[in-house]
PDB file of N, CA and C in Angstrom:
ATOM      1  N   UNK A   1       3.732 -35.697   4.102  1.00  0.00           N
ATOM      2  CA  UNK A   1       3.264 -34.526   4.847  1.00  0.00           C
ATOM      3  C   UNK A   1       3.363 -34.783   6.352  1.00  0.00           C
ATOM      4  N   UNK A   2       3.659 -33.442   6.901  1.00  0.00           N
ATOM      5  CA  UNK A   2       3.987 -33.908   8.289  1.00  0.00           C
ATOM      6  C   UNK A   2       2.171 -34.039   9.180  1.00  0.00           C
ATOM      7  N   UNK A   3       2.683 -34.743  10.197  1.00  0.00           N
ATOM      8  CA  UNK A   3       1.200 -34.880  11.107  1.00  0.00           C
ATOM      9  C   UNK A   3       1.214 -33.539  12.075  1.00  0.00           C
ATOM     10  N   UNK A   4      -0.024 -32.937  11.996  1.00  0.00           N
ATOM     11  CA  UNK A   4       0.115 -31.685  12.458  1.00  0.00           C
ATOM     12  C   UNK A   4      -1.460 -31.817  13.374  1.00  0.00           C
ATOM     13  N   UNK A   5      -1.873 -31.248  14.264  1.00  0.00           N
ATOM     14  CA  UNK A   5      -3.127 -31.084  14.808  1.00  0.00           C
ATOM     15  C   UNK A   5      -4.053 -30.117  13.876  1.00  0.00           C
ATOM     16  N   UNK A   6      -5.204 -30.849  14.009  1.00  0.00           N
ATOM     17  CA  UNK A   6      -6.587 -30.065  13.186  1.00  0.00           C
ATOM     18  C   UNK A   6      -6.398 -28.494  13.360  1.00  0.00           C
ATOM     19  N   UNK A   7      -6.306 -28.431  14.721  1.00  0.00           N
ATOM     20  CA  UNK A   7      -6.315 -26.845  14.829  1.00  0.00           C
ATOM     21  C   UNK A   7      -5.726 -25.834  13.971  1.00  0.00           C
ATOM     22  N   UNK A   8      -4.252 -26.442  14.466  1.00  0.00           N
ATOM     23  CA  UNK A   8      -3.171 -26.010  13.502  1.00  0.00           C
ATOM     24  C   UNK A   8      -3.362 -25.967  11.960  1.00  0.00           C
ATOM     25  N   UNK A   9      -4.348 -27.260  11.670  1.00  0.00           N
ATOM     26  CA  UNK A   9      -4.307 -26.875   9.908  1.00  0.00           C
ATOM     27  C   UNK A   9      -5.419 -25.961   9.931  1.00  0.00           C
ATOM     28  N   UNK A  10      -6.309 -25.475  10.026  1.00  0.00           N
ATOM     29  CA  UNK A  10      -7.586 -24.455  10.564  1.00  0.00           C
ATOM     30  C   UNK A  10      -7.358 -23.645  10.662  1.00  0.00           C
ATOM     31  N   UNK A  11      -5.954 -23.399  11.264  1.00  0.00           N
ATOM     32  CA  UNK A  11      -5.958 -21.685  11.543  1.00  0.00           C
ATOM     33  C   UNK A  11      -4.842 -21.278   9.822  1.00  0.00           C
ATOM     34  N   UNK A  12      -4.016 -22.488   9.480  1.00  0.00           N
ATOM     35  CA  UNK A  12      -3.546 -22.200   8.573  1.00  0.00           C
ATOM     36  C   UNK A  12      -4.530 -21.807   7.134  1.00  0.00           C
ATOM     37  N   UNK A  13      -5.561 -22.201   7.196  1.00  0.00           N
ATOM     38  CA  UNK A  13      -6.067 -22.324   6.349  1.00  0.00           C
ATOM     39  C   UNK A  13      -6.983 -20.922   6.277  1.00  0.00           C
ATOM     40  N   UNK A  14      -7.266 -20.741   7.552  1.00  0.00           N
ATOM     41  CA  UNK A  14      -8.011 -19.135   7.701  1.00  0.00           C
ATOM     42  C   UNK A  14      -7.217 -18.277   7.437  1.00  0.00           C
ATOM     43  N   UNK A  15      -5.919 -18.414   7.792  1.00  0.00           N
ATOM     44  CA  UNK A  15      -5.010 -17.057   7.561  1.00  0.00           C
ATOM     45  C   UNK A  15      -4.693 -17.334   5.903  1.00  0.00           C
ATOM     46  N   UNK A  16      -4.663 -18.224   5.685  1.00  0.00           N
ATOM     47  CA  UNK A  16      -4.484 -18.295   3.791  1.00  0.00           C
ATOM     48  C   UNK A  16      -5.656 -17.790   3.247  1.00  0.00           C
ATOM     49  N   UNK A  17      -6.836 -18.042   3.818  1.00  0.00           N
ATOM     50  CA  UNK A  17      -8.225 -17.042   3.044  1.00  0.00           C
ATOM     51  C   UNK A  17      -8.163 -15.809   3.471  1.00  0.00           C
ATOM     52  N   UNK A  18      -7.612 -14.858   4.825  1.00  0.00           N
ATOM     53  CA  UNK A  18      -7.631 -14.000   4.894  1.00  0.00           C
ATOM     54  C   UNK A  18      -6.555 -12.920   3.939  1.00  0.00           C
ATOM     55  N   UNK A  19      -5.095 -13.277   3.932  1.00  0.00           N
ATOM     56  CA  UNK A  19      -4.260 -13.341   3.127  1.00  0.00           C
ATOM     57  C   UNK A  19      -4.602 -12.810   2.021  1.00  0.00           C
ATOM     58  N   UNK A  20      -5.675 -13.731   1.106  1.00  0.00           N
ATOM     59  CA  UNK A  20      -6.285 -14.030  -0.298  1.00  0.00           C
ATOM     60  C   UNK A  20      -6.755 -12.769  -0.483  1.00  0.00           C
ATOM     61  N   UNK A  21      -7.881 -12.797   0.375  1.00  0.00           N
ATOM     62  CA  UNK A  21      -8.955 -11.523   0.788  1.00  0.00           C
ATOM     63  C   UNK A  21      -8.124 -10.354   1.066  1.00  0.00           C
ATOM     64  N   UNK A  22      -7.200 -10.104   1.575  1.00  0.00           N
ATOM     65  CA  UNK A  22      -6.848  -8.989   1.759  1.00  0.00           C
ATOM     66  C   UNK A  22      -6.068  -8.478  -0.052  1.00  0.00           C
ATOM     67  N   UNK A  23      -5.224  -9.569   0.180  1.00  0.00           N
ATOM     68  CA  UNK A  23      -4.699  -9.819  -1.334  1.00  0.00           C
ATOM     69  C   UNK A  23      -5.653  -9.105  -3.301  1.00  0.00           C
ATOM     70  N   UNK A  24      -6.591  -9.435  -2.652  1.00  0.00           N
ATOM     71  CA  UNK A  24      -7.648  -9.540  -3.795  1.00  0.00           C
ATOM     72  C   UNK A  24      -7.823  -8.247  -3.598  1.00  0.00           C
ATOM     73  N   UNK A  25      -8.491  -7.309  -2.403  1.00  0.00           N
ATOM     74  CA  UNK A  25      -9.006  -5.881  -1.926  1.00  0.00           C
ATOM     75  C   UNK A  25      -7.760  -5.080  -2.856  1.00  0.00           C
ATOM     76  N   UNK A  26      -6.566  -5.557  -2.249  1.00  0.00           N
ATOM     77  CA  UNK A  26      -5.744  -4.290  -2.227  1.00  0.00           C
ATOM     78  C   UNK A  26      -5.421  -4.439  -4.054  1.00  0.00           C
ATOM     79  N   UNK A  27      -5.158  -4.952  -4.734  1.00  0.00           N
ATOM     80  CA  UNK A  27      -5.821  -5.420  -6.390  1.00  0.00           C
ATOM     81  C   UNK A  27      -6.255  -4.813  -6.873  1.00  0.00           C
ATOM     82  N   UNK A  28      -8.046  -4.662  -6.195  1.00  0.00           N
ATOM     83  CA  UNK A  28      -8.983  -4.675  -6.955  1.00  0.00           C
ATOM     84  C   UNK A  28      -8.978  -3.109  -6.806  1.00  0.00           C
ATOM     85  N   UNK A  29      -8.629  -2.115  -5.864  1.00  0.00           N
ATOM     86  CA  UNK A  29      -8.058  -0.888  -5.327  1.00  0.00           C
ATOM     87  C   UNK A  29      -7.466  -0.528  -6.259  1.00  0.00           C
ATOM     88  N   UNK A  30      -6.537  -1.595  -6.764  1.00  0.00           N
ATOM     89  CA  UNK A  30      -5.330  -0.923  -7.411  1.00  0.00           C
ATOM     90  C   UNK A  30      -5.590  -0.384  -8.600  1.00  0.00           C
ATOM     91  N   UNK A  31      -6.477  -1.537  -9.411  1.00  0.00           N
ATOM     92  CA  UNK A  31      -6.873  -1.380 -10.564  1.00  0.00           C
ATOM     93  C   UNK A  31      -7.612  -0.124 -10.894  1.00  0.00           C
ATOM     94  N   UNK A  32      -8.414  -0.383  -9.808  1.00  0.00           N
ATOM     95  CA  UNK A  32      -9.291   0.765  -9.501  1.00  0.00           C
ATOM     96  C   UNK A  32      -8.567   1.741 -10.089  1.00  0.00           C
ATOM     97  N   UNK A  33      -7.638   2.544  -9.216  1.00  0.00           N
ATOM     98  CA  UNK A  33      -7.072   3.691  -9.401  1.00  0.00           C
ATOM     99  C   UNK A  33      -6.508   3.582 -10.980  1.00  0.00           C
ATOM    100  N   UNK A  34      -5.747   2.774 -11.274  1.00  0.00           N
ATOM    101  CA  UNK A  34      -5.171   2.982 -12.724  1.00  0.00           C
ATOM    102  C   UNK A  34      -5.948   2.934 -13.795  1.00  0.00           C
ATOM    103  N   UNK A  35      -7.369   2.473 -13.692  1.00  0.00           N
ATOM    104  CA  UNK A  35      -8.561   2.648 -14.619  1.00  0.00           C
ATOM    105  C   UNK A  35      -8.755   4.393 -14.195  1.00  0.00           C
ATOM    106  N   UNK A  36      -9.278   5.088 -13.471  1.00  0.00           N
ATOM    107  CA  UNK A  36      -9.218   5.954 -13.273  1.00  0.00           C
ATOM    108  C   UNK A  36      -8.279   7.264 -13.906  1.00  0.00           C
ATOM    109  N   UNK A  37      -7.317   6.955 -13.719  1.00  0.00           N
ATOM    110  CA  UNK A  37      -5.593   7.750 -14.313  1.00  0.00           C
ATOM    111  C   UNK A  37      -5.984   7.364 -15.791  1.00  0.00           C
ATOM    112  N   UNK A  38      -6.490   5.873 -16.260  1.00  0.00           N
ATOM    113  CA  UNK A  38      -6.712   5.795 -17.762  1.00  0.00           C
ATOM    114  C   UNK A  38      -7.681   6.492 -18.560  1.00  0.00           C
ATOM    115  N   UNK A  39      -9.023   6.475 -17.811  1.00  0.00           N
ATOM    116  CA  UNK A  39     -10.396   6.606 -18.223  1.00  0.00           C
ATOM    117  C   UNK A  39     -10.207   8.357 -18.520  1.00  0.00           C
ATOM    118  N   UNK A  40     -10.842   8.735 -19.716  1.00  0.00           N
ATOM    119  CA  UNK A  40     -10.484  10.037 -20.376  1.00  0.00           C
ATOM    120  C   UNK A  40     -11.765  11.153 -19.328  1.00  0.00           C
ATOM    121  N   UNK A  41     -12.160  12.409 -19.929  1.00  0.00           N
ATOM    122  CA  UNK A  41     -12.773  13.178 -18.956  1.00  0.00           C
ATOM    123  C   UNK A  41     -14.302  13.129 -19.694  1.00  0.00           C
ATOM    124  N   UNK A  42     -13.826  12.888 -20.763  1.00  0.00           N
ATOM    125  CA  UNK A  42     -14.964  12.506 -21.706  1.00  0.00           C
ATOM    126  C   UNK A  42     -16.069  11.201 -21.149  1.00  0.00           C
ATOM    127  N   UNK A  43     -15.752  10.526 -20.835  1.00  0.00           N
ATOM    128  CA  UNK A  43     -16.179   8.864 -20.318  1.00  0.00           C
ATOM    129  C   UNK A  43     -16.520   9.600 -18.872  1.00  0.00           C
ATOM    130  N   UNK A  44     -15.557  10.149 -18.165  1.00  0.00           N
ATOM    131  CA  UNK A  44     -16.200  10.688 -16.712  1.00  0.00           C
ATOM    132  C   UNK A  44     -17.616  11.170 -16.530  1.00  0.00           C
ATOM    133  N   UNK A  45     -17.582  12.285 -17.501  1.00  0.00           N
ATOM    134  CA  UNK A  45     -18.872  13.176 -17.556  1.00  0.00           C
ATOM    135  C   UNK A  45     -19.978  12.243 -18.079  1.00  0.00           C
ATOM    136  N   UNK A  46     -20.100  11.172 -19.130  1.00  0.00           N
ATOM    137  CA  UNK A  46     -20.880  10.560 -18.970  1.00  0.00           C
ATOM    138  C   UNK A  46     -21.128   9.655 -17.783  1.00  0.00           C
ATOM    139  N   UNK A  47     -20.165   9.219 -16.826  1.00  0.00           N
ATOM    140  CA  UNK A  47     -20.724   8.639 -15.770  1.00  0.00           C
ATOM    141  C   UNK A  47     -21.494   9.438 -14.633  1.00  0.00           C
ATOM    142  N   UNK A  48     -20.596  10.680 -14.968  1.00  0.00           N
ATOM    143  CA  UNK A  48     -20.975  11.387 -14.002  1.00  0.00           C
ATOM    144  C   UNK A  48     -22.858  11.663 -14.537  1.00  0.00           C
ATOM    145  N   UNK A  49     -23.220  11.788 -15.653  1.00  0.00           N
ATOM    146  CA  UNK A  49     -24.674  12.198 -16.199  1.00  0.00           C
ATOM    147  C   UNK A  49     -25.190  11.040 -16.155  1.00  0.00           C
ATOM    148  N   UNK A  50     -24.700   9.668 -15.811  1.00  0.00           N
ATOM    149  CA  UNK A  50     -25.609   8.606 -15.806  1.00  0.00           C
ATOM    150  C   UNK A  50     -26.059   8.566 -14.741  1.00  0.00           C
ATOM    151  N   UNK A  51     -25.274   9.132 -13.442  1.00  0.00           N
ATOM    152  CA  UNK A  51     -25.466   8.500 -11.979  1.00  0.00           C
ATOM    153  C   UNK A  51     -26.573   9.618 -11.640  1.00  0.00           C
ATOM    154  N   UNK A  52     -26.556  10.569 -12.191  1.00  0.00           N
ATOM    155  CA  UNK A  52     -27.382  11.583 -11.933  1.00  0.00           C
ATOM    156  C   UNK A  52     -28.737  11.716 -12.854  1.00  0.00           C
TER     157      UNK A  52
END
């Protein structure tokens, strides 16, 4: 491995968790929506009568 300054591995390492994090959001979004497009109208209305 090459010798690199602390900094340098620090910031690499933040932008790889941010990356992740952004990574994971846009996912968990995604799913989101295609559960949605899946989930019948039947299952809706009961969420909708639970939240209420």
């Amino acid at each position: 491995m090459p010798q690199m300054a602390p900094s340098l591995w620090s910031l690499m390492l933040i932008l790889l968790a941010v990356s992740l994090f952004f990574l994971m959001c846009y996912l968990y979004f995604l799913l989101n929506k295609m559960n949605q497009q899946l989930i019948s109208t039947k299952t809706d209305t009961q969420v909708y009568d639970w939240k209420w």
